[in-house]
Protein backbone atom coordinates (compact mmCIF):
# COMPACT_ATOMS: atom_id res chain seq x y z
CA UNK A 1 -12.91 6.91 11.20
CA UNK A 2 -9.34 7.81 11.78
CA UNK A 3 -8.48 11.55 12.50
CA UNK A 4 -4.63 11.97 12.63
CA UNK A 5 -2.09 10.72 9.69
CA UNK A 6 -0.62 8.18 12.19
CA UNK A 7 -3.95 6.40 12.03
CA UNK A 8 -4.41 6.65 8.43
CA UNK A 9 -1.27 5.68 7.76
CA UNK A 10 -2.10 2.42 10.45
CA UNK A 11 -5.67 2.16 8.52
CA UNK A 12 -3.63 2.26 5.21
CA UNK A 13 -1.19 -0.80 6.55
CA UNK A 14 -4.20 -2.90 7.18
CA UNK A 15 -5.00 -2.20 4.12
CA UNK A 16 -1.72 -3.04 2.34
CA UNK A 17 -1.59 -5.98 4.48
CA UNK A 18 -4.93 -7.52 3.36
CA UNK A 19 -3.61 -6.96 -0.63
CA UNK A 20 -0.38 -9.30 0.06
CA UNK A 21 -2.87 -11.46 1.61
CA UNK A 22 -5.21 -11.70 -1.24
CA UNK A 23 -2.47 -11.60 -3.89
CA UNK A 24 -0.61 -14.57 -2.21
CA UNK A 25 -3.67 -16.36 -2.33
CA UNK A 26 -4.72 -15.97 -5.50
CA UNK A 27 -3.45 -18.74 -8.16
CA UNK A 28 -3.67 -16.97 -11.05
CA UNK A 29 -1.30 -13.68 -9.20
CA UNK A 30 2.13 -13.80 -10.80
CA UNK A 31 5.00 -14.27 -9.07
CA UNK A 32 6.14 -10.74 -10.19
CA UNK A 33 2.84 -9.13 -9.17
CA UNK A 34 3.21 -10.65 -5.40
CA UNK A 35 6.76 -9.33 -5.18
CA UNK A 36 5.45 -6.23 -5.58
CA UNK A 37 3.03 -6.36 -3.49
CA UNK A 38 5.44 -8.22 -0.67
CA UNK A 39 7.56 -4.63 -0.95
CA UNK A 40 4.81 -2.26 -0.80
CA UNK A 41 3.82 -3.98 2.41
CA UNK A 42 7.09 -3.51 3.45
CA UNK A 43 7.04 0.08 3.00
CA UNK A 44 3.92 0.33 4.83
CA UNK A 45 4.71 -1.61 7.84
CA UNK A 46 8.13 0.09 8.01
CA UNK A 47 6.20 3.69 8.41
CA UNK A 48 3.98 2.46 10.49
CA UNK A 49 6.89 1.15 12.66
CA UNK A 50 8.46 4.60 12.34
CA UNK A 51 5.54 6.99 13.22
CA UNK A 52 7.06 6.96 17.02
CA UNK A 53 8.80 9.93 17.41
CA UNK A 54 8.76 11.09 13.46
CA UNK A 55 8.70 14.18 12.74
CA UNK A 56 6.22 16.23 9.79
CA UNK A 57 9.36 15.75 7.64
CA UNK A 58 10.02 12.09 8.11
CA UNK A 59 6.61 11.61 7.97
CA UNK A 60 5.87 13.16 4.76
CA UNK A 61 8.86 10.70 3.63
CA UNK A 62 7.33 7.89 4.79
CA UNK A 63 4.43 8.81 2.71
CA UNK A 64 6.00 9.06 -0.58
CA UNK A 65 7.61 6.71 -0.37
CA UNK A 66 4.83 3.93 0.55
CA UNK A 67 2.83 6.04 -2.40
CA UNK A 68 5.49 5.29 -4.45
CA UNK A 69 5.80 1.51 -3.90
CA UNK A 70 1.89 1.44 -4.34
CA UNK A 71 1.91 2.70 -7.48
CA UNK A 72 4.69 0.05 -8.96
CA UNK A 73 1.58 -2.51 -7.03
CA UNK A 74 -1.31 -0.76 -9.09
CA UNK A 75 0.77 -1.19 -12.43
CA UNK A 76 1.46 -4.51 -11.71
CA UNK A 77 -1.85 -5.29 -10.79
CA UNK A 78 -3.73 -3.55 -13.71
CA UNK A 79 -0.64 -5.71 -16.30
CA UNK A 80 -1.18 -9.03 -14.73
CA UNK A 81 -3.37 -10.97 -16.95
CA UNK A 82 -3.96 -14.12 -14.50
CA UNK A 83 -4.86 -12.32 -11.50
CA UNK A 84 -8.69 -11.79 -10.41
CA UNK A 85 -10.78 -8.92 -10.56
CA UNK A 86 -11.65 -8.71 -6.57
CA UNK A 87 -7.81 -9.33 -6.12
CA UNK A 88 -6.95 -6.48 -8.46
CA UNK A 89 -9.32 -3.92 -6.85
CA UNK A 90 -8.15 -4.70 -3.75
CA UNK A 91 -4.50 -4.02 -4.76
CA UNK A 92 -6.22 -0.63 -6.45
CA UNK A 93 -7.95 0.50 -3.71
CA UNK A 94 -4.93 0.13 -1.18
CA UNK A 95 -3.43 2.53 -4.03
CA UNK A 96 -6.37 5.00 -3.62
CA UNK A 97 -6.50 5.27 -0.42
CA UNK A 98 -2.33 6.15 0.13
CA UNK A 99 -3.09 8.75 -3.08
CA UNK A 100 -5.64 10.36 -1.04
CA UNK A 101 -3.38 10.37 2.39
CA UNK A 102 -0.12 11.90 -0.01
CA UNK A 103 -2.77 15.00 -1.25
CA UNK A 104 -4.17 15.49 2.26
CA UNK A 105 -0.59 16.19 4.01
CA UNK A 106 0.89 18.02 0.87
């Protein structure tokens, strides 16, 4: 299980990672609901890229704002009619889990 907020924040990635992969897949995901996604991953991957050398302050930034993207993800997610169930919890967990990171390093 990770210990330090670098390898949550890695854990989360994965996580965020394997939602882009399931929304792209899934035919009934709108296009709107996979750009979304597409930019939360972004936001992920670019704090992960940035943990080097960050400091509590940067990091904290990072945070929010990769909380921030996946909560535009979970709305999009929970409005999209087409997209599946498994698809949609995956998207919500991924949200979850970067809630739960955002409360631990308040």
């Amino acid at each position: 299980m990770p210990t330090t907020t670098g390898e949550r924040l890695t854990r989360i990635n994965e996580q965020v990672v394997a939602a882009a992969a399931a929304v792209a897949a899934d035919a009934g995901a709108s296009p709107v609901l996979g750009a979304v996604v597409e930019e939360w991953a972004r936001k992920a991957h670019k704090a992960v890229d940035g943990l080097a050398g960050a400091d509590e302050a940067a990091l904290r930034l990072a945070i929010v704002e990769v909380e921030q993207a996946a909560d535009s993800a979970k709305a999009a997610a929970e409005a999209d009619p087409g997209v599946s169930d498994a698809t949609r919890q995956i998207v919500i967990d991924g949200h979850l889990a970067i809630c739960i990171l955002k409360a631990k390093t308040a």
